[in-house]
Protein backbone atom coordinates (compact mmCIF):
# COMPACT_ATOMS: atom_id res chain seq x y z
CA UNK A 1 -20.31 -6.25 3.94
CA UNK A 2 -23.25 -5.67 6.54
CA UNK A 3 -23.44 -1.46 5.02
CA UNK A 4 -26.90 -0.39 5.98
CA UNK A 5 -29.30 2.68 6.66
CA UNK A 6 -32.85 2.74 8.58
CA UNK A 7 -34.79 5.60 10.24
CA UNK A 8 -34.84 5.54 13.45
CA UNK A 9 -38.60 5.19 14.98
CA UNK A 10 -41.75 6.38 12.40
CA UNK A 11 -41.25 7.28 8.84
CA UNK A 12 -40.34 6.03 5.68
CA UNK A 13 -39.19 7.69 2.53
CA UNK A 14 -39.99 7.14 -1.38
CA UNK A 15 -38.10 10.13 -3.04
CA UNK A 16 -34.37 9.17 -4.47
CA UNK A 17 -31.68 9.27 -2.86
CA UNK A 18 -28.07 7.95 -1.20
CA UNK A 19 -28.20 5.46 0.83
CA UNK A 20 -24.06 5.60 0.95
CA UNK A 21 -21.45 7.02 -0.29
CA UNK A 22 -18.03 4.64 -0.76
CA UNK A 23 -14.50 6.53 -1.19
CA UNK A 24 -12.33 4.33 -3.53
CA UNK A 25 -8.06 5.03 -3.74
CA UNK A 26 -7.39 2.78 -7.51
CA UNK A 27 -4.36 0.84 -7.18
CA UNK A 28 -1.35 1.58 -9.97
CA UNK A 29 -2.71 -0.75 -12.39
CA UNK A 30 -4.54 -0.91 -15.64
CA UNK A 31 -7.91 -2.70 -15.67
CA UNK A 32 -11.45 -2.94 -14.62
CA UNK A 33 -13.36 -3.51 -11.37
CA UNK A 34 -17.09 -4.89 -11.56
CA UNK A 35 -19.11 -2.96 -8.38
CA UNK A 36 -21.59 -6.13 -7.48
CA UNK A 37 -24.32 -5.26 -5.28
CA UNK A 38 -25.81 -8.62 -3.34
CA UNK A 39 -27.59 -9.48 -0.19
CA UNK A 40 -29.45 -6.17 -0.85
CA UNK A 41 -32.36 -5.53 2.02
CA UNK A 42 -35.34 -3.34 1.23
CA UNK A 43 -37.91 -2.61 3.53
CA UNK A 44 -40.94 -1.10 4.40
CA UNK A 45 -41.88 0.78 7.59
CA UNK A 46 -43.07 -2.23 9.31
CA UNK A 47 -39.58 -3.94 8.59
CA UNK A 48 -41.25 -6.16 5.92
CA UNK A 49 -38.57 -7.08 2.98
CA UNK A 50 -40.11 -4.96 -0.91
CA UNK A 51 -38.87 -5.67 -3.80
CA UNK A 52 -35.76 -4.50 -5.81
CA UNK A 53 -34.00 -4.29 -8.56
CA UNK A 54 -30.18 -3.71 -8.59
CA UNK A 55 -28.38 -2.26 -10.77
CA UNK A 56 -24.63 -2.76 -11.30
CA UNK A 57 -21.35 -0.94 -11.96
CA UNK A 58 -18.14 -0.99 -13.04
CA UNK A 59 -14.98 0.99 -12.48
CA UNK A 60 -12.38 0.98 -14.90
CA UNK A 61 -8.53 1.94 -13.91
CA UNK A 62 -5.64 3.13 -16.53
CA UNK A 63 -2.47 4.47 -16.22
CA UNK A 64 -1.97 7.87 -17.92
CA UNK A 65 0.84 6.93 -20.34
CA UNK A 66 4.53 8.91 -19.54
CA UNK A 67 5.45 10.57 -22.70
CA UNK A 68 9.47 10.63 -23.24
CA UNK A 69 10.36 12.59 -26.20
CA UNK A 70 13.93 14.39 -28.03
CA UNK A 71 12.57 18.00 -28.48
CA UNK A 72 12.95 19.22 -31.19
CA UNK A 73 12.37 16.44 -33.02
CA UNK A 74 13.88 17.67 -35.78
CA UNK A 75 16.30 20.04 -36.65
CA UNK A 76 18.69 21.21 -39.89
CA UNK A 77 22.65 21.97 -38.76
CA UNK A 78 25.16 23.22 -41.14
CA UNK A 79 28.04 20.47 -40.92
CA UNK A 80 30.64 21.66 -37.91
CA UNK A 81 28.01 23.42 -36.22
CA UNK A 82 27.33 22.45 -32.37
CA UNK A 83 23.30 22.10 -31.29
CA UNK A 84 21.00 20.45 -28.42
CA UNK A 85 18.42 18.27 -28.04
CA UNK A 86 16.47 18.13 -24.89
CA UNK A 87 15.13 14.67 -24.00
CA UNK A 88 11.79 15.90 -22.12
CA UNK A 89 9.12 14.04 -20.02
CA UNK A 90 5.32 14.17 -19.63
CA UNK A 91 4.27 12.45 -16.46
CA UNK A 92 1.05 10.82 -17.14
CA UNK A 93 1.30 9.44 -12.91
CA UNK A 94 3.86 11.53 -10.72
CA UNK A 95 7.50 10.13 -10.89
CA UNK A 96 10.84 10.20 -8.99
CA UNK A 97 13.29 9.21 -11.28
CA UNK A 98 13.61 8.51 -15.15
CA UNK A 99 16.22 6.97 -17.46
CA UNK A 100 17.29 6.43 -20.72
CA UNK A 101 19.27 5.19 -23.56
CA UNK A 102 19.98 6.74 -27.21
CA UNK A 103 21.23 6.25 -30.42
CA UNK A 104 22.56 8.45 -33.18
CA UNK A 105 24.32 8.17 -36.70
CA UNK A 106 28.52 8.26 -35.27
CA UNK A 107 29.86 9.17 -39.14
CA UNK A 108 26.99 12.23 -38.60
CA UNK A 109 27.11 13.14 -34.92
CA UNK A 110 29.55 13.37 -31.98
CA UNK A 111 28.03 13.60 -28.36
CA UNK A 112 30.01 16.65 -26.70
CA UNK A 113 28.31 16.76 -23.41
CA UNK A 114 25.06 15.69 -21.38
CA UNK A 115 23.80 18.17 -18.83
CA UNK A 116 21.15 17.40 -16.14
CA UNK A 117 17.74 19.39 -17.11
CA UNK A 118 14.71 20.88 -15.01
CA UNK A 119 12.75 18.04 -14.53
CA UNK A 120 13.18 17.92 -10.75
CA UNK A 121 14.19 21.50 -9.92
CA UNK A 122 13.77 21.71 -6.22
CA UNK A 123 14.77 18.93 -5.17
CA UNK A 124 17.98 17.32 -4.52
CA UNK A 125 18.63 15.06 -6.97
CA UNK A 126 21.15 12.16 -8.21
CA UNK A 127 22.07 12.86 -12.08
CA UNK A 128 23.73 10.27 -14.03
CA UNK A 129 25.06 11.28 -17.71
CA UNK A 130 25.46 7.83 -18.78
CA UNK A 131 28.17 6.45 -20.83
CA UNK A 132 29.22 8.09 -24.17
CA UNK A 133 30.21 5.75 -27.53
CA UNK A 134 30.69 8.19 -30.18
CA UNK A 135 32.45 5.55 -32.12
CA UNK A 136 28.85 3.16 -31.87
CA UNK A 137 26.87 5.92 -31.52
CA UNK A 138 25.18 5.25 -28.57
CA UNK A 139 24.25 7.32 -25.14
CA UNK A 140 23.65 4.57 -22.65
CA UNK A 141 22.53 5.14 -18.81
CA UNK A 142 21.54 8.54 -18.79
CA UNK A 143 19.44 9.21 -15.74
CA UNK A 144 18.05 11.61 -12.90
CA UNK A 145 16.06 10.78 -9.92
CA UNK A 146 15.02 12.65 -6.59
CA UNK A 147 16.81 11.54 -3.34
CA UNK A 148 14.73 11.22 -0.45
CA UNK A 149 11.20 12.01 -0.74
CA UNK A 150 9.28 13.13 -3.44
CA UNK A 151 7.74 13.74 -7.04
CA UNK A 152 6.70 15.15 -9.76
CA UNK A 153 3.94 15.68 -12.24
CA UNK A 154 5.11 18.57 -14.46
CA UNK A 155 6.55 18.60 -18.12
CA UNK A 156 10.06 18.81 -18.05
CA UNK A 157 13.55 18.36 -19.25
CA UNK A 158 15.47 15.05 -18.01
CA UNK A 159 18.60 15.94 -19.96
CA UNK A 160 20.08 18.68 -22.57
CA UNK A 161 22.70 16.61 -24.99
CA UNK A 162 24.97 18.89 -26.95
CA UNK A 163 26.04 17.17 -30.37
CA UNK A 164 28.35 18.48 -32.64
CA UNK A 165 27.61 17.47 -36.64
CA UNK A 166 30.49 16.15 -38.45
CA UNK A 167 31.23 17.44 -41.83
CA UNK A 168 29.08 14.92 -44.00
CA UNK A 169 25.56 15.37 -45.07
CA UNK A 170 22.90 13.07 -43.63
CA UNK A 171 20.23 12.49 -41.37
């Protein structure tokens, strides 16, 4: 309220222009702002209100969606044969942590070990390899996040899982 702009003295204008500029930070959260001009003022040299016509806007906020992905997402392993999966992030909004669960065929798979990945190289962080069930199949907890201060924005790798396949055919 009360943003305004005269000359000083003599003089008018009737080119276009800016009458102000407003600097805007959008909040973490999807949706849309209407930008209502009212109590709009127009005058003329001798400080006598003109007309005017305003004209409206609207700002509209989204999140960037996070992308959490197994890369490769698909592979072909000769039965006994040991591989790994990396389970990779795309920040859509700079993060400090990320965790996750997974599940896998047990009469196809065995988990034989969770490593932390490059996500959050340079920092110090607080890596969590979850809990194993190779009988249900099932990674459960696995998680890294920065301690202290700080984020990231860059593609990475949360975790590398090592399986090894079992000797049945399957997918």
């Amino acid at each position: 309220t009360g943003t305004g702009d005269a000359i000083a003295g003599a003089g008018s204008v009737s080119n276009y222009g800016t009458v102000a500029t407003i600097t805007f930070r959008a909040k973490i959260e999807n949706g849309i702002s209407l930008l209502n001009l009212s109590n709009v003022i127009v005058a003329d040299s001798s400080a006598n209100p003109i007309p005017a016509t305003l004209v409206n806007g609207s700002v509209e906020v989204y999140i960037p969606p996070t992308i959490v992905a197994v890369e490769p997402d698909y592979q072909e392993i000769k039965a006994g044969d040991e591989f790994t999966v990396n389970i990779t992030v795309n920040p859509g909004l700079p993060i400090a942590g990320a965790q996750f669960d997974l599940t896998f065929d047990p009469t196809l798979l065995e988990v034989v070990n969770i490593q932390e990945g490059n996500l959050f190289n340079g920092y110090t962080t607080y890596f969590i390899p979850g809990s194993i069930d190779n009988n249900a199949g099932t990674i459960t907890g696995t998680g890294d996040a920065i301690q202290g201060a700080g984020s990231v924005s860059n593609y990475g790798t949360v975790a590398t899982i090592t399986f090894r396949a079992k000797i049945e055919n399957g997918i």
